[in-house]
Protein backbone atom coordinates (compact mmCIF):
# COMPACT_ATOMS: atom_id res chain seq x y z
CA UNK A 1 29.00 -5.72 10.64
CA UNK A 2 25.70 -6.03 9.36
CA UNK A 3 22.78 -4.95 10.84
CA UNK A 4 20.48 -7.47 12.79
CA UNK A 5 17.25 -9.07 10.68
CA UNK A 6 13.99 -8.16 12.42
CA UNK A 7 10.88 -9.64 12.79
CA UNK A 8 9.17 -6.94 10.44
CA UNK A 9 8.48 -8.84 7.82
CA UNK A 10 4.35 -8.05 6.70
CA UNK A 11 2.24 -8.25 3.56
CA UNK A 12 0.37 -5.81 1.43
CA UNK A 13 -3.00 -5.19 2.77
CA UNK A 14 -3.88 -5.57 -1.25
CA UNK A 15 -2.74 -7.24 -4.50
CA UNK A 16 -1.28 -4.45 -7.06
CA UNK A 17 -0.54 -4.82 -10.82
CA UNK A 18 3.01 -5.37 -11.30
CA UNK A 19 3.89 -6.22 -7.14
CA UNK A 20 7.22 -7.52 -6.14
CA UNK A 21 5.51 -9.60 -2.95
CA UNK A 22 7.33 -13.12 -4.62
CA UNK A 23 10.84 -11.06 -5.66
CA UNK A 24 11.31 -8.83 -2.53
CA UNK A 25 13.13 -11.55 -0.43
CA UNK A 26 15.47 -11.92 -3.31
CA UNK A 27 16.14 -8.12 -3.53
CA UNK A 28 16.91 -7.94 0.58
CA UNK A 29 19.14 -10.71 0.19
CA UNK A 30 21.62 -9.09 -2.70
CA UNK A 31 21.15 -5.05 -1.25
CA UNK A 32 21.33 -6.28 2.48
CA UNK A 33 20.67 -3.54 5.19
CA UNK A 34 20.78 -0.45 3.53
CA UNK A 35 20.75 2.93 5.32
CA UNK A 36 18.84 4.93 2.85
CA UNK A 37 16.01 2.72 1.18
CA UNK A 38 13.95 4.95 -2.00
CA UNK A 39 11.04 2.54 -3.52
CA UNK A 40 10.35 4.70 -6.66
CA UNK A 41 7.45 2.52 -7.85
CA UNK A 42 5.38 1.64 -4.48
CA UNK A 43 2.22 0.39 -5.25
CA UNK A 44 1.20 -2.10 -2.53
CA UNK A 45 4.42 -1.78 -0.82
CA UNK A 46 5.25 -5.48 -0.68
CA UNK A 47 9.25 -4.79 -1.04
CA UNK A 48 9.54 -2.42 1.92
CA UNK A 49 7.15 -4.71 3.99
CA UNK A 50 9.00 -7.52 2.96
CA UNK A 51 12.45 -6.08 4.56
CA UNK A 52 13.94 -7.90 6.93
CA UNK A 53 15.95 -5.02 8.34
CA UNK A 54 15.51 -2.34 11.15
CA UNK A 55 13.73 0.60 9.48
CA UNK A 56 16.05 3.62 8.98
CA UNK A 57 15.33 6.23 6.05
CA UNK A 58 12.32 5.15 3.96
CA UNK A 59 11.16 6.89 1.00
CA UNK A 60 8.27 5.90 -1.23
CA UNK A 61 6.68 7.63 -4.14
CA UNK A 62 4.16 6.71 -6.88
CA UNK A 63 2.74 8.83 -9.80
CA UNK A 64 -0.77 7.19 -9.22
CA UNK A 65 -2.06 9.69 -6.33
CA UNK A 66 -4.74 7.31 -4.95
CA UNK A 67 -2.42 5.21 -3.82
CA UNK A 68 -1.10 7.88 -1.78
CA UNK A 69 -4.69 8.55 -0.45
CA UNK A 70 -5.03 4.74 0.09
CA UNK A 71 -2.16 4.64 2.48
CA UNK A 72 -2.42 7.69 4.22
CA UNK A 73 -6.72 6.70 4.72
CA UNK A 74 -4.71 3.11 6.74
CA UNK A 75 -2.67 5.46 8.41
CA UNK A 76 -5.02 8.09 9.87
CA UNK A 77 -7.98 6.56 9.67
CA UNK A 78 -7.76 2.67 10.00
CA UNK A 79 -10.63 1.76 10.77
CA UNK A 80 -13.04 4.11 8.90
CA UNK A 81 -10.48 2.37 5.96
CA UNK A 82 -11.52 -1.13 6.68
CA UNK A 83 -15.57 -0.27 6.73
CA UNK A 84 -15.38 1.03 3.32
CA UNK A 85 -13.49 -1.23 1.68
CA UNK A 86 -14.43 -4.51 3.00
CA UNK A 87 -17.25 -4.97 0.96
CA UNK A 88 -16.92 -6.87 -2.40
CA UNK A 89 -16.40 -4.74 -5.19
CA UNK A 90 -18.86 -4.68 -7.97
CA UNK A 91 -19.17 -2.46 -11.33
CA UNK A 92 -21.84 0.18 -10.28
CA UNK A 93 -20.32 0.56 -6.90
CA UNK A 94 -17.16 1.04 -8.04
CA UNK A 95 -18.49 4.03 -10.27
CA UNK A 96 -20.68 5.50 -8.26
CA UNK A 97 -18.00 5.91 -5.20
CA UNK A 98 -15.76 6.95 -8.12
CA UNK A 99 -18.04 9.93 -8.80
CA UNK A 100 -18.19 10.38 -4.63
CA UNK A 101 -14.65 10.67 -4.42
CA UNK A 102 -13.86 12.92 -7.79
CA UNK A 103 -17.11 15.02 -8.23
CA UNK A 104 -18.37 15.00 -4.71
CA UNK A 105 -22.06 13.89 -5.88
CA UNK A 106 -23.57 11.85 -3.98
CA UNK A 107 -24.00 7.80 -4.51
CA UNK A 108 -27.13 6.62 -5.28
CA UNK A 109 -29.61 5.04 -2.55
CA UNK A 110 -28.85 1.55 -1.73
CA UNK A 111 -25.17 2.48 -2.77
CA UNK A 112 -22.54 2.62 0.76
């Protein structure tokens, strides 16, 4: 018997290169309610958000570790998330947090 759909169903807070958001409803349809779900390639998630089914053993991985950081910044710090990255992204920004984040100096003034 299979297991009952849910309303879980939720997009990716964010577009990635190479996303599955427009296949994933065509992969839950053929694998069905797994028990053990592995996403090797995670990215912005959109497969796992995209299942229909109870949750039960989820395991995600990526070799790009800011992704990693990304989603465990939503999970333990939501909000503090949203303030920095709702602003629009432009090319010296983007550096200069870049430096922030891997060298620890400190953004220019008039830089977030």
């Amino acid at each position: 018997m299979a297991a009952p759909m849910v309303a879980r169903a939720m997009k990716s807070p964010f577009p990635y290169p190479g996303g599955k958001s427009r296949s994933a409803h065509l992969m839950w349809e053929r694998l069905g309610d797994t028990p053990n779900r592995v996403i090797p390639f995670w990215g912005s998630g959109a497969e796992l958000w995209a299942c229909p089914y109870e949750p039960r053993i989820e395991t995600v991985n990526d070799i790009d570790c800011y992704i990693a950081c990304v989603w465990r910044a939503i999970k333990w710090a939501p909000e503090e998330t949203a303030y920095w990255a709702d602003d629009p992204v432009n090319e010296a920004d983007l550096h200069a947090l870049h430096r922030f984040i891997v060298l620890g100096e400190m953004p220019e003034a008039g830089v977030r």
